[in-house]
N, C-alpha and C. Protein backbone atom coordinates (compact mmCIF):
# COMPACT_ATOMS: atom_id res chain seq x y z
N UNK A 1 47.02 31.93 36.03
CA UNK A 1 48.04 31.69 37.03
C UNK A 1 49.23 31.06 36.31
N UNK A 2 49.98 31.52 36.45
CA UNK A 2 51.81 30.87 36.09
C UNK A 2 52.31 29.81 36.80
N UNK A 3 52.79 28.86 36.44
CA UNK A 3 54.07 28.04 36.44
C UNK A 3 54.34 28.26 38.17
N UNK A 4 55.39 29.77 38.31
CA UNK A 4 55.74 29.93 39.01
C UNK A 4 54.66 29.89 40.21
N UNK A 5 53.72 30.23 40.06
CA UNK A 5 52.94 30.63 41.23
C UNK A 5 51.82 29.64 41.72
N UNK A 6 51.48 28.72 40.60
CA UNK A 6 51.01 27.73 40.75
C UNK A 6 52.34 26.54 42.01
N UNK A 7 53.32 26.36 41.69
CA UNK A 7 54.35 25.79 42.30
C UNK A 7 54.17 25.90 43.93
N UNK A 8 54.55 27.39 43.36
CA UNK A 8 54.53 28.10 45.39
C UNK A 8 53.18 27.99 45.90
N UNK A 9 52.05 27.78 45.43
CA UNK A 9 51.03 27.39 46.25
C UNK A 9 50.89 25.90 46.62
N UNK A 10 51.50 25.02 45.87
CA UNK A 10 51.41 23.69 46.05
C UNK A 10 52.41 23.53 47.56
N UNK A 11 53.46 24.41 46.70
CA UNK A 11 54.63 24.10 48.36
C UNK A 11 54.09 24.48 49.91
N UNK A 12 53.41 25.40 49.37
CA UNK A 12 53.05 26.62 50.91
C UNK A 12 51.76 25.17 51.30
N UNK A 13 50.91 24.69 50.58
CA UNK A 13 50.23 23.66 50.53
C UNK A 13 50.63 22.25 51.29
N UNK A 14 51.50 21.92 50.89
CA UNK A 14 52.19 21.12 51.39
C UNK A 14 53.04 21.42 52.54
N UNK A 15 53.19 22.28 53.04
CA UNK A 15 54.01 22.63 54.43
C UNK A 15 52.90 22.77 55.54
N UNK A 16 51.52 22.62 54.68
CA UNK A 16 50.53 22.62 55.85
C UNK A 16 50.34 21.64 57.00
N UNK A 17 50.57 20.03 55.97
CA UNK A 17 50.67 19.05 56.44
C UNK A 17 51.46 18.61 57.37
N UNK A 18 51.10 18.05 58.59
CA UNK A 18 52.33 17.39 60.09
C UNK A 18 53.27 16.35 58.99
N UNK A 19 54.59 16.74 59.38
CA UNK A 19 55.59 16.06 58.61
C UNK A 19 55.29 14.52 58.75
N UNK A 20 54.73 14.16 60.08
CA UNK A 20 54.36 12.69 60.49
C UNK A 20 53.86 12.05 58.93
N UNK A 21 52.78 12.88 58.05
CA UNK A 21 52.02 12.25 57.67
C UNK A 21 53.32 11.97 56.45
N UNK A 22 54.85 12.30 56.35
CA UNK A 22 55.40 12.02 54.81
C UNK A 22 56.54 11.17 55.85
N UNK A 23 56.92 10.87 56.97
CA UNK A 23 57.71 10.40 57.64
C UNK A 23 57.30 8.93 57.95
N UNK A 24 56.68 8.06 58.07
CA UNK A 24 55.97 7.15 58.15
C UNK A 24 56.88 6.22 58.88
N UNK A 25 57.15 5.34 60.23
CA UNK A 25 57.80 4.53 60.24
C UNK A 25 58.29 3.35 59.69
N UNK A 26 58.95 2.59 59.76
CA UNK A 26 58.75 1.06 58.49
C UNK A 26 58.60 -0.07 59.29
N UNK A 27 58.49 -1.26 58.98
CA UNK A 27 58.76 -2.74 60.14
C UNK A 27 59.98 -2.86 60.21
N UNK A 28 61.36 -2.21 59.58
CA UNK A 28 62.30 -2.71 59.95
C UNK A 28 62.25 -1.18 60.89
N UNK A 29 62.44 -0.27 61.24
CA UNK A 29 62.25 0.60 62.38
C UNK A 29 61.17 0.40 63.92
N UNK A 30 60.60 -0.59 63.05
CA UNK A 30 59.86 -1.15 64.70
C UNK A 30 60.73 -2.51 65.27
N UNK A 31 61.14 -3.27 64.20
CA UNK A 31 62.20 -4.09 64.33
C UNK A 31 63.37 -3.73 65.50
N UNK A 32 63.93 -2.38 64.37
CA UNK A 32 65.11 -1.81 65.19
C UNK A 32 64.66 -1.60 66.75
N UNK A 33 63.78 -0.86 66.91
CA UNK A 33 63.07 0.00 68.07
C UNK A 33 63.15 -1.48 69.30
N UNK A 34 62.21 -2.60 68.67
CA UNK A 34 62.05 -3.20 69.66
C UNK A 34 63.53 -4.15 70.19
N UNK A 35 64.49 -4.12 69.29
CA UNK A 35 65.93 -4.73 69.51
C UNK A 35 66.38 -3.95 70.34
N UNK A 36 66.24 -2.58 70.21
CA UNK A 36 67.19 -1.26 71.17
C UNK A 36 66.59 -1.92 72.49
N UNK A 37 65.33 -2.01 72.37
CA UNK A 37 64.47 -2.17 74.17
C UNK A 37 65.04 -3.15 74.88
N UNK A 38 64.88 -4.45 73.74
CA UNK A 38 65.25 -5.87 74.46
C UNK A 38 66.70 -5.59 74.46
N UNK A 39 68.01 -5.22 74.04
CA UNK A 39 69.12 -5.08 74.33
C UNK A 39 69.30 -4.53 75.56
N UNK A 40 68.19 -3.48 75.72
CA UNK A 40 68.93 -2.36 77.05
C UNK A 40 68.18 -3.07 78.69
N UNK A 41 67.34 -4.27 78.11
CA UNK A 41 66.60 -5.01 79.41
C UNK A 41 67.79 -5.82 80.25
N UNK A 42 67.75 -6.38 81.60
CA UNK A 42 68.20 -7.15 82.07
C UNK A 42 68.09 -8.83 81.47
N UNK A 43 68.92 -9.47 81.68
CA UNK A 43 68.81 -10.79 81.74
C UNK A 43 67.67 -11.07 82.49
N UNK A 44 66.44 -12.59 81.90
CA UNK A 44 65.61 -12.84 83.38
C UNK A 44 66.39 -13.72 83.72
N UNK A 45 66.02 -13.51 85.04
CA UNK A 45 66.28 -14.64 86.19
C UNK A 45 64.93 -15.05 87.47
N UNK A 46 65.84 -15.95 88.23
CA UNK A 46 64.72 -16.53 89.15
C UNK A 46 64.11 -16.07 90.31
N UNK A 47 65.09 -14.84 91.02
CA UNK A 47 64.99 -13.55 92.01
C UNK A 47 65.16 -14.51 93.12
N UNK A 48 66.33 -15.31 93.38
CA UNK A 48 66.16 -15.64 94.65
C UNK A 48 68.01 -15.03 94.66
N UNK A 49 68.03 -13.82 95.55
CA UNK A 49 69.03 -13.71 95.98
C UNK A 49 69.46 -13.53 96.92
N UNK A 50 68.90 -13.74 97.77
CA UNK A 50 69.55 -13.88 99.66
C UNK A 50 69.73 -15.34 99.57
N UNK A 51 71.30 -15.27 100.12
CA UNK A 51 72.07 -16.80 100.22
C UNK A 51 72.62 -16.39 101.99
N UNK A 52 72.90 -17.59 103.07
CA UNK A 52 71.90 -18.80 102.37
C UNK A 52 70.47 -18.41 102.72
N UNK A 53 69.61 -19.48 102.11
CA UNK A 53 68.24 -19.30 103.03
C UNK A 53 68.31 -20.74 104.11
N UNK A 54 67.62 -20.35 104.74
CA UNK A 54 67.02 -21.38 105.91
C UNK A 54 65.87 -21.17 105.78
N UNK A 55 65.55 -22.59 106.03
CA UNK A 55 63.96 -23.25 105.95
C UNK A 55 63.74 -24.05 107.11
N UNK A 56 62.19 -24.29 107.32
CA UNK A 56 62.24 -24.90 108.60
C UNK A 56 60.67 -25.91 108.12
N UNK A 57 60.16 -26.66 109.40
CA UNK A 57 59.06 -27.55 108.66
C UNK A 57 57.62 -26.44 108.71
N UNK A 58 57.85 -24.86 109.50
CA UNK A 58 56.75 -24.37 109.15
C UNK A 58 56.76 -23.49 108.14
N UNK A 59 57.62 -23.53 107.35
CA UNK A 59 57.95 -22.51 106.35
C UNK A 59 56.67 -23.29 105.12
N UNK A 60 56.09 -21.85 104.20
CA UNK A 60 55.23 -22.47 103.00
C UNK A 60 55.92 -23.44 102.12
N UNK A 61 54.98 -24.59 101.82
CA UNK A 61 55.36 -24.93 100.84
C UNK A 61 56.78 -25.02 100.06
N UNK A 62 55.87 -23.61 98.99
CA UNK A 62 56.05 -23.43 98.26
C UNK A 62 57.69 -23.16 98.30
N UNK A 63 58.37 -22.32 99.03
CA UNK A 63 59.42 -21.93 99.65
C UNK A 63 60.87 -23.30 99.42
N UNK A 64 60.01 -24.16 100.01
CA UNK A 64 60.78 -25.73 100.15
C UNK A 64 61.27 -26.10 98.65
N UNK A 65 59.66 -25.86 98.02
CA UNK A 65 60.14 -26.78 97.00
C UNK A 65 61.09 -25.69 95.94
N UNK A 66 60.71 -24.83 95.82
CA UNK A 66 61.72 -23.74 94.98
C UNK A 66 63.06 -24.34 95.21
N UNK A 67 63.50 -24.37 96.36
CA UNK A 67 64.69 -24.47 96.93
C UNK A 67 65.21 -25.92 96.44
N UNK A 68 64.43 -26.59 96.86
CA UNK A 68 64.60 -28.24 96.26
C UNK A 68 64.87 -28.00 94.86
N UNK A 69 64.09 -27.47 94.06
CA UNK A 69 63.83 -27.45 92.73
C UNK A 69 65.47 -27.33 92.47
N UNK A 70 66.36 -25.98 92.79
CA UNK A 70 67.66 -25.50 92.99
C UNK A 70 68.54 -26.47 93.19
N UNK A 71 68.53 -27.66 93.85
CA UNK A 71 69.56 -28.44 94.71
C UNK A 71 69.20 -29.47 93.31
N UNK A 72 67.38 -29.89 93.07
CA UNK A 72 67.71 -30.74 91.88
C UNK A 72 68.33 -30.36 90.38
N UNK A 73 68.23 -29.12 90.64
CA UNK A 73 69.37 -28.66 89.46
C UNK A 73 70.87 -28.49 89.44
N UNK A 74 71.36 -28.52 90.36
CA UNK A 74 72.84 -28.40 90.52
C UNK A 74 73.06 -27.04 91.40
N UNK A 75 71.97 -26.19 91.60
CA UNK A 75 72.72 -24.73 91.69
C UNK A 75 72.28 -24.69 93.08
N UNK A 76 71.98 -25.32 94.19
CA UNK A 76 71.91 -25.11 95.22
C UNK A 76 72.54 -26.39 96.24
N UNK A 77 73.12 -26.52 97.19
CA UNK A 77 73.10 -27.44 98.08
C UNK A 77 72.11 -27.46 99.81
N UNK A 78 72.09 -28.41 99.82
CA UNK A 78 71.56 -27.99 101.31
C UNK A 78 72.05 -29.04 102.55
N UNK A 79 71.76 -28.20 103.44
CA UNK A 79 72.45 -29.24 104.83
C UNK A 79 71.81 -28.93 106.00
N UNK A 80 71.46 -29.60 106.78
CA UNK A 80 70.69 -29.75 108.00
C UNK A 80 71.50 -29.16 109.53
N UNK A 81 70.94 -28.17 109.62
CA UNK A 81 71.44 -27.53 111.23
C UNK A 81 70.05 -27.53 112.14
N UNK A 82 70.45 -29.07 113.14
CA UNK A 82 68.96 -28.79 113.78
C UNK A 82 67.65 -28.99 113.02
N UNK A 83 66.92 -28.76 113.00
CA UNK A 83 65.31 -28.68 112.34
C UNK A 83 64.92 -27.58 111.27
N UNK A 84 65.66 -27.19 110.95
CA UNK A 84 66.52 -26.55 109.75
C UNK A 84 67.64 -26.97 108.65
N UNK A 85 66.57 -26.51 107.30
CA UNK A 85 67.87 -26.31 106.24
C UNK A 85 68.27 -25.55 105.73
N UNK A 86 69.30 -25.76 105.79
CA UNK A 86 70.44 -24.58 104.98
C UNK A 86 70.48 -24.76 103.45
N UNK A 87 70.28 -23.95 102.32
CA UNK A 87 70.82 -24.08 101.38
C UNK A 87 71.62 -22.82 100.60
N UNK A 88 72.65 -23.48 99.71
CA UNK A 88 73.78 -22.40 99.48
C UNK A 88 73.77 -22.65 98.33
N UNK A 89 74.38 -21.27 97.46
CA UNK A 89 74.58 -21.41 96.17
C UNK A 89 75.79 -22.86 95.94
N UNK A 90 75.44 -23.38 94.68
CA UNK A 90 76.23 -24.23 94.15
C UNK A 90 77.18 -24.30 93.27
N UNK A 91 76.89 -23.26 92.25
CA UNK A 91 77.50 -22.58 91.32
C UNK A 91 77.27 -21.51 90.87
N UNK A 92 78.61 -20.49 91.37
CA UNK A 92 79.18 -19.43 91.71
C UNK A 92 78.87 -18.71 90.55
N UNK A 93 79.82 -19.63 89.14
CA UNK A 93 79.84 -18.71 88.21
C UNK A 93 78.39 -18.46 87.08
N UNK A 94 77.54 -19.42 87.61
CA UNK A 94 76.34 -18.56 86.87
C UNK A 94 74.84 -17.68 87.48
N UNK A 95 76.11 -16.63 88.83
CA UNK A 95 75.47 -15.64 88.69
C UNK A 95 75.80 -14.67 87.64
N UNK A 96 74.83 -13.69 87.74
CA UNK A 96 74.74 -12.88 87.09
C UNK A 96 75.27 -11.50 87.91
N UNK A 97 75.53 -10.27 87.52
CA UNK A 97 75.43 -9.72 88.24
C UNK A 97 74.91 -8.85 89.22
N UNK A 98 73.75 -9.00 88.84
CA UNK A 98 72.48 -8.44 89.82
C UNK A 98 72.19 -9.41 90.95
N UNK A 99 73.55 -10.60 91.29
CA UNK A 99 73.25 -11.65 92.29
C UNK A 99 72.43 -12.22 92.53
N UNK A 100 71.93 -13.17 90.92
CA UNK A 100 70.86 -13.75 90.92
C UNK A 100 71.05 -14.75 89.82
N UNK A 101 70.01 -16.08 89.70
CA UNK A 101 70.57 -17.00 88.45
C UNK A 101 70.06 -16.48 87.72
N UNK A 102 70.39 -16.18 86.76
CA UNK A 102 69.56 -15.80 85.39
C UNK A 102 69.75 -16.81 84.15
N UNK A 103 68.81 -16.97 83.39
CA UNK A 103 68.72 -17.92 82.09
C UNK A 103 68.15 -17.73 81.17
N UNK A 104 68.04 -16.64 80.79
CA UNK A 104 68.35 -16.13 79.01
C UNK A 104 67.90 -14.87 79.01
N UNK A 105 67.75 -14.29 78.12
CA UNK A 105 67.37 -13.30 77.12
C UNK A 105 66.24 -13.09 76.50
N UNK A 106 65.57 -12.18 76.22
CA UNK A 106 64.53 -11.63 75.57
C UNK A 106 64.86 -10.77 74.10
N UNK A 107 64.56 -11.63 73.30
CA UNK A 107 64.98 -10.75 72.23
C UNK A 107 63.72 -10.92 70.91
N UNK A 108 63.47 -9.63 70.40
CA UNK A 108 62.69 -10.04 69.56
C UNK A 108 62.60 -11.37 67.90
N UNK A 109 61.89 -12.22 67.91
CA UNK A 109 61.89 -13.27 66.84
C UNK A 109 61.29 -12.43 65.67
N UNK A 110 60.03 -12.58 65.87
CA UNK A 110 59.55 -11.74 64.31
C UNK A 110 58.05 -10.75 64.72
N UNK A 111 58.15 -9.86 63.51
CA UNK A 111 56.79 -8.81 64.19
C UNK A 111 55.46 -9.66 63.27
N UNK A 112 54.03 -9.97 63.64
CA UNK A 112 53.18 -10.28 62.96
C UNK A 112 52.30 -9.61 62.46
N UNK A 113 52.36 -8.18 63.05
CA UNK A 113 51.22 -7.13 62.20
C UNK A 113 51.99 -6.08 63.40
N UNK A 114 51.33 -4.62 62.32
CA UNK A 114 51.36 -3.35 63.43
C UNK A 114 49.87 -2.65 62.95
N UNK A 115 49.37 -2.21 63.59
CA UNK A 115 47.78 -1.82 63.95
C UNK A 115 47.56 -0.22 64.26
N UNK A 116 47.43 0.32 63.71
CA UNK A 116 47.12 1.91 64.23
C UNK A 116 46.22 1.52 65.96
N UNK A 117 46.53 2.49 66.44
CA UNK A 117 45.63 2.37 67.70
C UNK A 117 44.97 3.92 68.54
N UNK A 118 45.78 4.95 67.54
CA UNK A 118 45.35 6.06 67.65
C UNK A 118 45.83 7.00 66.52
N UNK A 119 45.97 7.95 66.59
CA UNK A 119 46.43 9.37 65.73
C UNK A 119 47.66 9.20 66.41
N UNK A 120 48.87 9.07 65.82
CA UNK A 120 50.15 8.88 65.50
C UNK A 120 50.00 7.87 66.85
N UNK A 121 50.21 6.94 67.18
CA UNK A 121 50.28 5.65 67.97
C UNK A 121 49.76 4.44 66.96
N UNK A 122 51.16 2.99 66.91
CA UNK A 122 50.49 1.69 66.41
C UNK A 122 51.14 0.87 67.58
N UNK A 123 49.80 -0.23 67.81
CA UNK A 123 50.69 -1.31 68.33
C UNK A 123 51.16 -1.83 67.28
N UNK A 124 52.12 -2.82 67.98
CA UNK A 124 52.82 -4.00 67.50
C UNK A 124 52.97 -5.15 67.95
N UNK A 125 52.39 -6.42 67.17
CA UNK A 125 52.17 -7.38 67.80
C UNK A 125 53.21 -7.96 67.31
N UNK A 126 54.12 -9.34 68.07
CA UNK A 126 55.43 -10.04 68.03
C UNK A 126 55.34 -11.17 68.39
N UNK A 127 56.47 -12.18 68.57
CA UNK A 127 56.77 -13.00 68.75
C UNK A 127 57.93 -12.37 69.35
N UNK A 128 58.59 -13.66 70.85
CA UNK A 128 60.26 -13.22 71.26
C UNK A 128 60.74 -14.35 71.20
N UNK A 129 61.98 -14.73 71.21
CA UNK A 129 62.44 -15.75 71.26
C UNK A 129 63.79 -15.62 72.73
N UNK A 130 64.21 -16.38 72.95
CA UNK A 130 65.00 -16.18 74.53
C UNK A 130 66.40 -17.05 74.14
N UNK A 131 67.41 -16.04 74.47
CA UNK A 131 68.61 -16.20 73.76
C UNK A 131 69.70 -16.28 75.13
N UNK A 132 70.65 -16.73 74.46
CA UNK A 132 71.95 -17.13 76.06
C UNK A 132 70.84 -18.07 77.00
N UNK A 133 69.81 -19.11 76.46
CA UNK A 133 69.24 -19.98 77.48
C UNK A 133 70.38 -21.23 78.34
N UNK A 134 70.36 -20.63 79.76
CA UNK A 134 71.01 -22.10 80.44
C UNK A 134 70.53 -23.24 80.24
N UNK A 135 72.00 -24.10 80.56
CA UNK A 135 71.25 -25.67 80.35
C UNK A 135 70.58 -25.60 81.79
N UNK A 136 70.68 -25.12 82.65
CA UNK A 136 69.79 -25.95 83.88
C UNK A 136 68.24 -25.35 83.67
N UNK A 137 68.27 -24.22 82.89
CA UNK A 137 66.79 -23.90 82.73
C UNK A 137 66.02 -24.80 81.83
N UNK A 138 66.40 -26.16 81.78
CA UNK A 138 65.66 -27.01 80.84
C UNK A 138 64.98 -28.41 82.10
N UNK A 139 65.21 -28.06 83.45
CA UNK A 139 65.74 -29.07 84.61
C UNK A 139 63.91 -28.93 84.67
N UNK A 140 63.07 -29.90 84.83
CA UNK A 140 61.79 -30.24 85.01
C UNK A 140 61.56 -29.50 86.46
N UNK A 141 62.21 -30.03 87.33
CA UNK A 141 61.83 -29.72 88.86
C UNK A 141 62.01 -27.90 89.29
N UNK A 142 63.01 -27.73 88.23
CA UNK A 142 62.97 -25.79 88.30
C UNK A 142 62.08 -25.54 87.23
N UNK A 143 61.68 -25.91 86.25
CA UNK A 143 60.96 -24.96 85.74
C UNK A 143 59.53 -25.27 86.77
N UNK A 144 58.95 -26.67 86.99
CA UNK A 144 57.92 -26.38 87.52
C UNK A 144 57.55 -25.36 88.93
N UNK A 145 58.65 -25.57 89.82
CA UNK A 145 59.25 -24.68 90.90
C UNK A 145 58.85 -23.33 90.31
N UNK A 146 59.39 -22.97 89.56
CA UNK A 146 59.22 -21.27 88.64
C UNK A 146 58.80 -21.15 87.89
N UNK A 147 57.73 -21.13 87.77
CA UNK A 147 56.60 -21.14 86.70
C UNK A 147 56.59 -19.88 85.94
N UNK A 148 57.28 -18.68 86.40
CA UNK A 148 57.26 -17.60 85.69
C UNK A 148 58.59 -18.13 84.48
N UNK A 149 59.72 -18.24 85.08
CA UNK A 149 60.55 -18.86 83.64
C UNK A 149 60.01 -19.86 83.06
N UNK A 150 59.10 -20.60 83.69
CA UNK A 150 58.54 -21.92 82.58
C UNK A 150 58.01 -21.44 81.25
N UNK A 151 56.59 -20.31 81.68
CA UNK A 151 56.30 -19.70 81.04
C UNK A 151 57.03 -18.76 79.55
N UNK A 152 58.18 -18.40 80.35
CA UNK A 152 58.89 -17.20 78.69
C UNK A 152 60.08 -18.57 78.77
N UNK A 153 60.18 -19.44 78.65
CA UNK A 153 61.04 -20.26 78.16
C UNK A 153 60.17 -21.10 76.99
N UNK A 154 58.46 -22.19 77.61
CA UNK A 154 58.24 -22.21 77.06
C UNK A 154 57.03 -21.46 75.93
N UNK A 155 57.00 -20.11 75.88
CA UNK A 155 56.81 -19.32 75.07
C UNK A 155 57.35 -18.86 74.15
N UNK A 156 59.28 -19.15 74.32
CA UNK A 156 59.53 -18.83 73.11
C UNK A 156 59.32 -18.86 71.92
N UNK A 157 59.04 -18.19 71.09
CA UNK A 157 58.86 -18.20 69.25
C UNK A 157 57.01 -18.41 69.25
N UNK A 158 56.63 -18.59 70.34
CA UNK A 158 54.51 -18.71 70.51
C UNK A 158 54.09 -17.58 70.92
N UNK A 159 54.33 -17.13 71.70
CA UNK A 159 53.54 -16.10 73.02
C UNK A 159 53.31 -14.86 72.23
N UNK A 160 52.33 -14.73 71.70
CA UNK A 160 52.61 -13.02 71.26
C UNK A 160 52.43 -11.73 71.83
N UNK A 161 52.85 -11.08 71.97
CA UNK A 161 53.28 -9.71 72.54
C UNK A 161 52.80 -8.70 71.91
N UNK A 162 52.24 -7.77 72.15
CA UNK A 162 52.65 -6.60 72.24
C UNK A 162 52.91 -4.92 72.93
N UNK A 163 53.44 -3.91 71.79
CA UNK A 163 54.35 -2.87 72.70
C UNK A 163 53.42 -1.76 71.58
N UNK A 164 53.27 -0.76 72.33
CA UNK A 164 52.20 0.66 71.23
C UNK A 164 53.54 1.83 71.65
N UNK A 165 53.77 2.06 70.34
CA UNK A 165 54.72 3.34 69.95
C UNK A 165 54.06 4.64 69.90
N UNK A 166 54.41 5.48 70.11
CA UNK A 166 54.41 7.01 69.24
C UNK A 166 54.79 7.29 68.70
N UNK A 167 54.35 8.17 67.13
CA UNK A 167 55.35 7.95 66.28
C UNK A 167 55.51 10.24 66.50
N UNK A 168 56.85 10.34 67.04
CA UNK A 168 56.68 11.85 66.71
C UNK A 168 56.40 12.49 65.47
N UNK A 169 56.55 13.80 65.51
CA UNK A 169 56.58 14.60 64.37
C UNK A 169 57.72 14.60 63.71
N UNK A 170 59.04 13.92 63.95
CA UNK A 170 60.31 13.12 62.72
C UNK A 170 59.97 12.24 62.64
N UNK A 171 58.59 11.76 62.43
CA UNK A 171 58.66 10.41 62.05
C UNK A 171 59.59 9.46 63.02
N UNK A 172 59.89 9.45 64.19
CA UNK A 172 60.87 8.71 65.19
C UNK A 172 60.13 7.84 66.12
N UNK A 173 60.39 6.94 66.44
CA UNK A 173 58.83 5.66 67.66
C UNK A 173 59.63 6.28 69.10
N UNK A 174 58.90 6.34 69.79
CA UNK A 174 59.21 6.67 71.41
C UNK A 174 57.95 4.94 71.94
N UNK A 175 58.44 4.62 72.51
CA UNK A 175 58.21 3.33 73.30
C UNK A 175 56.56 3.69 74.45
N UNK A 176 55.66 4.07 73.88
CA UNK A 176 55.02 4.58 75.12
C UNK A 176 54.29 3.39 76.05
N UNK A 177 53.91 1.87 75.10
CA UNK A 177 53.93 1.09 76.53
C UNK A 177 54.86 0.12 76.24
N UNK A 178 55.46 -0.58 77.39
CA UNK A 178 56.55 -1.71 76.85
C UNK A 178 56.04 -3.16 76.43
N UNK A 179 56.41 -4.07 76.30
CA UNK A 179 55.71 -5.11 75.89
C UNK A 179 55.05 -6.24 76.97
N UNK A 180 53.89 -6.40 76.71
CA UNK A 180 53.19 -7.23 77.37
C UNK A 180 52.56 -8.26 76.40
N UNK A 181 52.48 -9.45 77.09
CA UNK A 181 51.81 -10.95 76.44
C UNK A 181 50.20 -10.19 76.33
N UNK A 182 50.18 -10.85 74.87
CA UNK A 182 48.63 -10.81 74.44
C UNK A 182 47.82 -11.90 75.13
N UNK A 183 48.43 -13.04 75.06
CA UNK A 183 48.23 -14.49 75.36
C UNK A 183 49.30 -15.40 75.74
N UNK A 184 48.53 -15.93 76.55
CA UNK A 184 49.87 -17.50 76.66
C UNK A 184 49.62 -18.59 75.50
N UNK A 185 50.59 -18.94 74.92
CA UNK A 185 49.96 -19.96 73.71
C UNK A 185 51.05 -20.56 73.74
N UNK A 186 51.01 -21.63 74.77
CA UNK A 186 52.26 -22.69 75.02
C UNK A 186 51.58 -23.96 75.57
């Protein structure tokens, strides 16, 4: 066998193979991938956006104190009509525009491993860190009130995450689940 023909069997050989297997993604492409996601997410916030609310003494709890939580932070007031309270936004300018408070960002901190989890699929496990944080999201009586921001506030740079890619046949990640907490570790 020749040179030449030895060659062309290696090539024809090699074209057998799914390009996946010479395309390989890198950590700075899962990096990138998971920055595109957290860029294109909303701000979180606290989801209370019907203003005002009224409360009354049979309303839950829970309801009251949220609201309290709000007034002990600055961003709500309240006032008494009758056996009812009223409370109103306090400050205007840190809504957001989905008409809601919001207090920070989700953005990825650092990746700690990526894991095959199938034939072209890896997770990826992370850390996030939470960026543009308000000062009132540091207010004791709202975070305990909202325990869901307590949580990814204090989780930042702990909580690890992760998100399982696909990797196509260009070698390219498609997002197939988004990111979820492995654990709370706060």
């Amino acid at each position: 066998m020749n040179l030449k023909h030895a060659l062309l069997l290696l090539l024809s050989w090699v074209a057998l193979f799914p390009s996946s297997l010479w395309a390989q993604p890198t950590n700075s492409d899962y990096q990138r991938a998971l920055r595109d996601y957290f860029a294109a997410e909303p701000a979180h916030c606290l989801g209370v956006k019907q203003w005002p609310v009224y409360s009354n003494a049979q309303d839950a709890p829970w309801i009251t104190g949220r609201m309290q939580a709000l007034v002990d932070a600055g961003l709500a007031r309240e006032t008494r009509q009758g056996e009812n309270i009223v409370y109103e936004p306090e400050a205007e300018p840190m809504w957001c525009t989905a008409d809601d408070l919001c207090f920070g960002r989700m953005e990825l901190d650092r990746i700690i491993t990526i894991e095959p989890v199938a034939q072209g699929m890896n997770a990826v496990y992370f850390t996030y860190r939470l960026t543009q944080l308000a000062l009132w999201a540091s207010n004791a009586s709202l975070r305990f009130a909202f325990s869901e921001a307590d949580n990814l506030i204090a989780g930042s740079t702990k909580t690890r995450y992760s998100a399982t890619f696909r990797i196509t046949k260009q070698g390219k990640l498609m997002l197939h689940s988004p990111p979820i907490p492995v654990e709370l570790d706060f």
